[in-house]
C-alpha atoms as a PDB file:
ATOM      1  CA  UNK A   1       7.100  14.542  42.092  1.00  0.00           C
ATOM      2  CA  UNK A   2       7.926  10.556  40.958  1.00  0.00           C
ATOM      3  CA  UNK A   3       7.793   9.368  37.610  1.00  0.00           C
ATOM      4  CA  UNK A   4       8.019   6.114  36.613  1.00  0.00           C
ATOM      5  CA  UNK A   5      10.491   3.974  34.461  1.00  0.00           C
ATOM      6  CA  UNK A   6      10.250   0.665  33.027  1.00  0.00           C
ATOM      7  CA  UNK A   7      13.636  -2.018  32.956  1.00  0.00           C
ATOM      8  CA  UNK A   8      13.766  -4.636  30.132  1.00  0.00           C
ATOM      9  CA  UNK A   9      16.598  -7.303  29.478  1.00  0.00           C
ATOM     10  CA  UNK A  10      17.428  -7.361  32.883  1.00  0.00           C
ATOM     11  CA  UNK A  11      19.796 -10.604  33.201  1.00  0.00           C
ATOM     12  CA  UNK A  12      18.637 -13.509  35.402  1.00  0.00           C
ATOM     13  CA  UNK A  13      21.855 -12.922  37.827  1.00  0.00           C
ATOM     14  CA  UNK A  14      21.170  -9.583  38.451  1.00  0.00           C
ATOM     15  CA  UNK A  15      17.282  -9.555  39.030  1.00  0.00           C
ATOM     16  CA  UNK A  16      17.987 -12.451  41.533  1.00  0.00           C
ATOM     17  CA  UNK A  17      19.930 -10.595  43.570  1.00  0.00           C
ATOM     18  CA  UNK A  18      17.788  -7.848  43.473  1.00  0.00           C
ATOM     19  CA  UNK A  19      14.894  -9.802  44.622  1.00  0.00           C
ATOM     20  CA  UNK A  20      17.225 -11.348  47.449  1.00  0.00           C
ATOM     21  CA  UNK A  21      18.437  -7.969  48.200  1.00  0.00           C
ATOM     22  CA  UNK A  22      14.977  -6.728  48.325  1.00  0.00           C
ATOM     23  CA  UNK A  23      13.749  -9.426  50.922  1.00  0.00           C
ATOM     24  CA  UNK A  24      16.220  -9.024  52.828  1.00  0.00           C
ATOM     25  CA  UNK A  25      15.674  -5.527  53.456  1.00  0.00           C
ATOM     26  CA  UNK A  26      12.025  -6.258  53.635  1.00  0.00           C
ATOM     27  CA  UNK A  27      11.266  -3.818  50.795  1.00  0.00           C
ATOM     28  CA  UNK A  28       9.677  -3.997  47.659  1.00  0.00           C
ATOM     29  CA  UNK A  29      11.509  -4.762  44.900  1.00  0.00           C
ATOM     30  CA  UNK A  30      10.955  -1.672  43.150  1.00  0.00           C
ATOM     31  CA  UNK A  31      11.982   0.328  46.441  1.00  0.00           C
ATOM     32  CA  UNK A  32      15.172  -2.199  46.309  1.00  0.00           C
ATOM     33  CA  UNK A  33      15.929  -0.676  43.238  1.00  0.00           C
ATOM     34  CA  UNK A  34      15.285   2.883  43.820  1.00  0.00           C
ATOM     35  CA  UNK A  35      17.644   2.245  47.335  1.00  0.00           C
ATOM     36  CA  UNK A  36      20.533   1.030  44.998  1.00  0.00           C
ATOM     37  CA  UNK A  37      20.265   3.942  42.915  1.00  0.00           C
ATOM     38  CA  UNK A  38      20.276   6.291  45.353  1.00  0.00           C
ATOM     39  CA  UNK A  39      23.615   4.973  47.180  1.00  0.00           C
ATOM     40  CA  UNK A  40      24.931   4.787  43.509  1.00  0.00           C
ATOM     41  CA  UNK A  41      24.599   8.099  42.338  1.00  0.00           C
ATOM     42  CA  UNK A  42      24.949   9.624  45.165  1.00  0.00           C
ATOM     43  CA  UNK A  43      27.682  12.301  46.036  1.00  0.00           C
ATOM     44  CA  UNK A  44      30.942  10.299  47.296  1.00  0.00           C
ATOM     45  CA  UNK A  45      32.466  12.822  49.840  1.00  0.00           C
ATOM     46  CA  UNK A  46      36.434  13.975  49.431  1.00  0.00           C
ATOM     47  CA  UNK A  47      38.850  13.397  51.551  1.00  0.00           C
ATOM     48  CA  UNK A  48      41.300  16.458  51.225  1.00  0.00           C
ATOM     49  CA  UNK A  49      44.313  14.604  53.098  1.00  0.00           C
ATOM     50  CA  UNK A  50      43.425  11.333  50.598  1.00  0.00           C
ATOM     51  CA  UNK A  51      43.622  13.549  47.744  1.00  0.00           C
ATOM     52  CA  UNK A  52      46.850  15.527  49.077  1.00  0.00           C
ATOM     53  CA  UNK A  53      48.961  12.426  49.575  1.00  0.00           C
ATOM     54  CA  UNK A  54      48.045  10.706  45.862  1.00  0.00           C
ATOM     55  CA  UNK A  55      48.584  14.326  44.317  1.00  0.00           C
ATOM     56  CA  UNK A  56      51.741  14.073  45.954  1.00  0.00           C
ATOM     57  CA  UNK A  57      52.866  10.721  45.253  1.00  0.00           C
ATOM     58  CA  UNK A  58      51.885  11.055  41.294  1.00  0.00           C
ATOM     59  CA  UNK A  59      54.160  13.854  41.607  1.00  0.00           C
ATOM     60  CA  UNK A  60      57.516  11.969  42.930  1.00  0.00           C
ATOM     61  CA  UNK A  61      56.423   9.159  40.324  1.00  0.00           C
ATOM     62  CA  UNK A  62      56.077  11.788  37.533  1.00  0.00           C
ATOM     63  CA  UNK A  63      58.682  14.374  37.974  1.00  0.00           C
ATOM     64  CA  UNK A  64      60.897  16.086  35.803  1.00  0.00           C
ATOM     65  CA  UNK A  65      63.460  17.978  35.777  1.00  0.00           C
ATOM     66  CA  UNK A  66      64.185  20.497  39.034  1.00  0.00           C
ATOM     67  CA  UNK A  67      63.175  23.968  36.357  1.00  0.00           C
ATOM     68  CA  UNK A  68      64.373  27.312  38.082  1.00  0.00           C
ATOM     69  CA  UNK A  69      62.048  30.545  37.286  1.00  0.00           C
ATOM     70  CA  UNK A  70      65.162  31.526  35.118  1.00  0.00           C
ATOM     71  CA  UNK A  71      65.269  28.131  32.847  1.00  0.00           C
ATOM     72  CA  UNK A  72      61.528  28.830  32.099  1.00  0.00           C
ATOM     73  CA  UNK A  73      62.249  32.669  31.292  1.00  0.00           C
ATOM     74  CA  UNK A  74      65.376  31.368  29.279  1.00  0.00           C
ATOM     75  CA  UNK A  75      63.068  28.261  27.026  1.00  0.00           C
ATOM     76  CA  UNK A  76      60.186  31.871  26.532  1.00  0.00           C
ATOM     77  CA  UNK A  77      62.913  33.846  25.403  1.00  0.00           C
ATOM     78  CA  UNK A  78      64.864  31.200  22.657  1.00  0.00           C
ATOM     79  CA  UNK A  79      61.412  30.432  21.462  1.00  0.00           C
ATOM     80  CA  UNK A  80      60.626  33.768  20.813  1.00  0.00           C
ATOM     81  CA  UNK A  81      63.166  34.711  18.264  1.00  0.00           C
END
């Protein structure tokens, strides 16, 4: 099932290119548009290692103190009484 939609205000710039994109991909302009939207809102895939290696280096930039289990069991215990 399609439906349709119709764009107003579209800025001279940007319709342009679109119609430059679109002939150069020998489409229509409305398929033009329908191609752009597609690529962006489409899924971006994850790369795990990518991920890994900026979790890790916010985590040098960020770090705290070195806690041992006991100095968290200590801070539970003086806050409790």
């Amino acid at each position: 099932m399609s439906t349709s939609i119709t764009l107003k205000n579209i800025p001279d710039p940007i319709y342009q290119r679109i119609k430059l994109a679109a002939k150069r991909h020998h489409r229509s302009m409305n398929n033009e548009i329908i191609a752009c939207l597609e690529q962006a809102l489409a899924p971006q895939p994850v790369d795990i290692g990518t991920r890994l290696d900026r979790a890790r280096r916010l985590r040098t930039q960020f770090r705290g103190p070195d806690l041992k289990v006991e100095d968290i069991a200590s801070a539970i215990d003086r806050d409790r009484q």
